[in-house]
Protein backbone atom coordinates (compact mmCIF):
# COMPACT_ATOMS: atom_id res chain seq x y z
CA UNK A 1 -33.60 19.93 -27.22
CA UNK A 2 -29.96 18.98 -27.87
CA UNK A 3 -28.91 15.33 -28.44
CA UNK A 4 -27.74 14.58 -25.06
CA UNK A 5 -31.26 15.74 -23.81
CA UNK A 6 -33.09 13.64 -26.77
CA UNK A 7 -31.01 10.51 -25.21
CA UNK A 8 -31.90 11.51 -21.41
CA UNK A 9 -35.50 11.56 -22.39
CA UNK A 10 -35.41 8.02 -24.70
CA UNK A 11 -33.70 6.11 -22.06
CA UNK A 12 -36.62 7.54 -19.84
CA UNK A 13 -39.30 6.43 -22.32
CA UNK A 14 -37.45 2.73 -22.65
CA UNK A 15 -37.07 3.09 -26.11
CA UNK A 16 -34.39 0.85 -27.86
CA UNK A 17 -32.96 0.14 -30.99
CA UNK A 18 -31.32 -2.72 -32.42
CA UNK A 19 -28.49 -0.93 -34.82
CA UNK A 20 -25.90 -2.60 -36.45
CA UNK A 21 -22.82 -2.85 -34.19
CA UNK A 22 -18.99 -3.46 -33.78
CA UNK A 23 -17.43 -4.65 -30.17
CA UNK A 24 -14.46 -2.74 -29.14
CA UNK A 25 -12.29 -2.73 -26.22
CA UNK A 26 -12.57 1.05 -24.18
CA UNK A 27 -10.68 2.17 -20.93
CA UNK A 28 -12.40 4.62 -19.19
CA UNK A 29 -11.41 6.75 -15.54
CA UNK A 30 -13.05 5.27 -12.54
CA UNK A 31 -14.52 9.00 -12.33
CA UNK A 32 -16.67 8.35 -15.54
CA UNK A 33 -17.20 4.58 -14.81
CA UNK A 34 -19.04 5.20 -11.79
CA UNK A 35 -20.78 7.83 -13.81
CA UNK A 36 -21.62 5.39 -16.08
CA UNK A 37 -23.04 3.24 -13.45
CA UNK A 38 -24.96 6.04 -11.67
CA UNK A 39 -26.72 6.37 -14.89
CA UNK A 40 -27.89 2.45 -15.11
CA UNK A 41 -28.83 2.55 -11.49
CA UNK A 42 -31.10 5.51 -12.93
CA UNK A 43 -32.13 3.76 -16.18
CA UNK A 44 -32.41 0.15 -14.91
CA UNK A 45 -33.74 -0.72 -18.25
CA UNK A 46 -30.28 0.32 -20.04
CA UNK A 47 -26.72 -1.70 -19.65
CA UNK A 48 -23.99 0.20 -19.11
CA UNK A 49 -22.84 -0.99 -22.64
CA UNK A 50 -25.70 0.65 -23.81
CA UNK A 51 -25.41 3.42 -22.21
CA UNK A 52 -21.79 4.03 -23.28
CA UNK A 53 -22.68 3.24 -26.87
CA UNK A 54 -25.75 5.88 -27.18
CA UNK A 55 -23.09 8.10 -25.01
CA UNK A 56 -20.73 7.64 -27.51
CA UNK A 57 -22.84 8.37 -30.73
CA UNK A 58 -24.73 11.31 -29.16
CA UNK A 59 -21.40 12.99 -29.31
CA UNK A 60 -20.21 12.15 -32.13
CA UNK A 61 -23.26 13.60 -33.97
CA UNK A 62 -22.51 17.34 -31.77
CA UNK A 63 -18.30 16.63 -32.78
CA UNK A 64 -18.83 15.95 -36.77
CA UNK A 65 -21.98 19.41 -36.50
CA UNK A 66 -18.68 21.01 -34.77
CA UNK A 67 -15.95 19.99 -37.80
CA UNK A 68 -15.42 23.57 -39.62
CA UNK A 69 -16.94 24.51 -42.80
CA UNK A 70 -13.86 26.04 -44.85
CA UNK A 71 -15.30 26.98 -48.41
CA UNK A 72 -12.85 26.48 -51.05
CA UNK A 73 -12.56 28.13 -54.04
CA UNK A 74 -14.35 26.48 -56.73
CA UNK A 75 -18.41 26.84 -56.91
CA UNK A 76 -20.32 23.12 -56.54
CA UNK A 77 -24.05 24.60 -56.27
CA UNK A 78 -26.23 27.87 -55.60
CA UNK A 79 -28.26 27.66 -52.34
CA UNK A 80 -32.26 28.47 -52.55
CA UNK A 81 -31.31 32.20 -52.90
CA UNK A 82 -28.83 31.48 -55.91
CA UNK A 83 -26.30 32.38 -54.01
CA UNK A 84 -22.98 30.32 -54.99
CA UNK A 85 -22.14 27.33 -52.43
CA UNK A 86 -18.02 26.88 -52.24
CA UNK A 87 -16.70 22.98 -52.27
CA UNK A 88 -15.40 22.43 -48.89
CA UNK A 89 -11.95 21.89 -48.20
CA UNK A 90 -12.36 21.83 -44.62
CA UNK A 91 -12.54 18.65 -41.87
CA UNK A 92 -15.86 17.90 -42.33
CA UNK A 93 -15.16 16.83 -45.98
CA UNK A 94 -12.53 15.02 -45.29
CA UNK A 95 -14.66 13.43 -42.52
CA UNK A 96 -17.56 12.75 -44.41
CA UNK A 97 -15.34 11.26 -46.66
CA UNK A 98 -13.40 9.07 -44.26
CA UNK A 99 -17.05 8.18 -42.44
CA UNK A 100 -18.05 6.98 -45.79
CA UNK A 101 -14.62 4.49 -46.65
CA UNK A 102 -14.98 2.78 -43.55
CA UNK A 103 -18.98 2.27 -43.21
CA UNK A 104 -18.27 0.50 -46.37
CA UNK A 105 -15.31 -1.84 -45.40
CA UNK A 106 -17.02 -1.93 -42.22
């Protein structure tokens, strides 16, 4: 089951969580708002800030699993097999990285 399909089925089951959050200001095309209110008129139990923000982080999950892998040259570990691991000098260090500096200054 993919992410968006994980979120389909825990807005179905009412589940909620209460997660640490930050208010910010998005435009969006009157094509996806009224998207965005077809799916609260589905999921009565959801706002359609909710819905937006579970939106938002179910694709950001599938976007940073997406950032390429680009092994570098220096070995950093050996997998189960022993086989060497490569640093990565790819985005997904650098976003880990950046993810990292700004959860902390928050």
């Amino acid at each position: 089951m993919n992410r968006v399909q994980h979120l389909l089925k825990a807005w179905a089951q009412e589940l909620q969580t209460t997660p640490r959050v930050k208010n910010v200001t998005v435009k969006l095309s009157a094509q996806d708002y009224a998207r965005i209110r077809a799916l609260t008129e589905i999921y009565p139990d959801r706002s359609e800030e909710q819905i937006l923000s579970e939106l938002l982080s179910a694709m950001l999950d599938e976007v940073e699993e997406a950032l390429p892998y680009i092994p570098g040259k220096s070995v950093v570990a050996e997998d189960e097999f022993g086989d060497p691991v490569y640093e990565d000098i790819g985005l997904s260090r650098k976003f880990e990285q950046l993810k990292q500096k700004f959860a902390k200054t928050g």
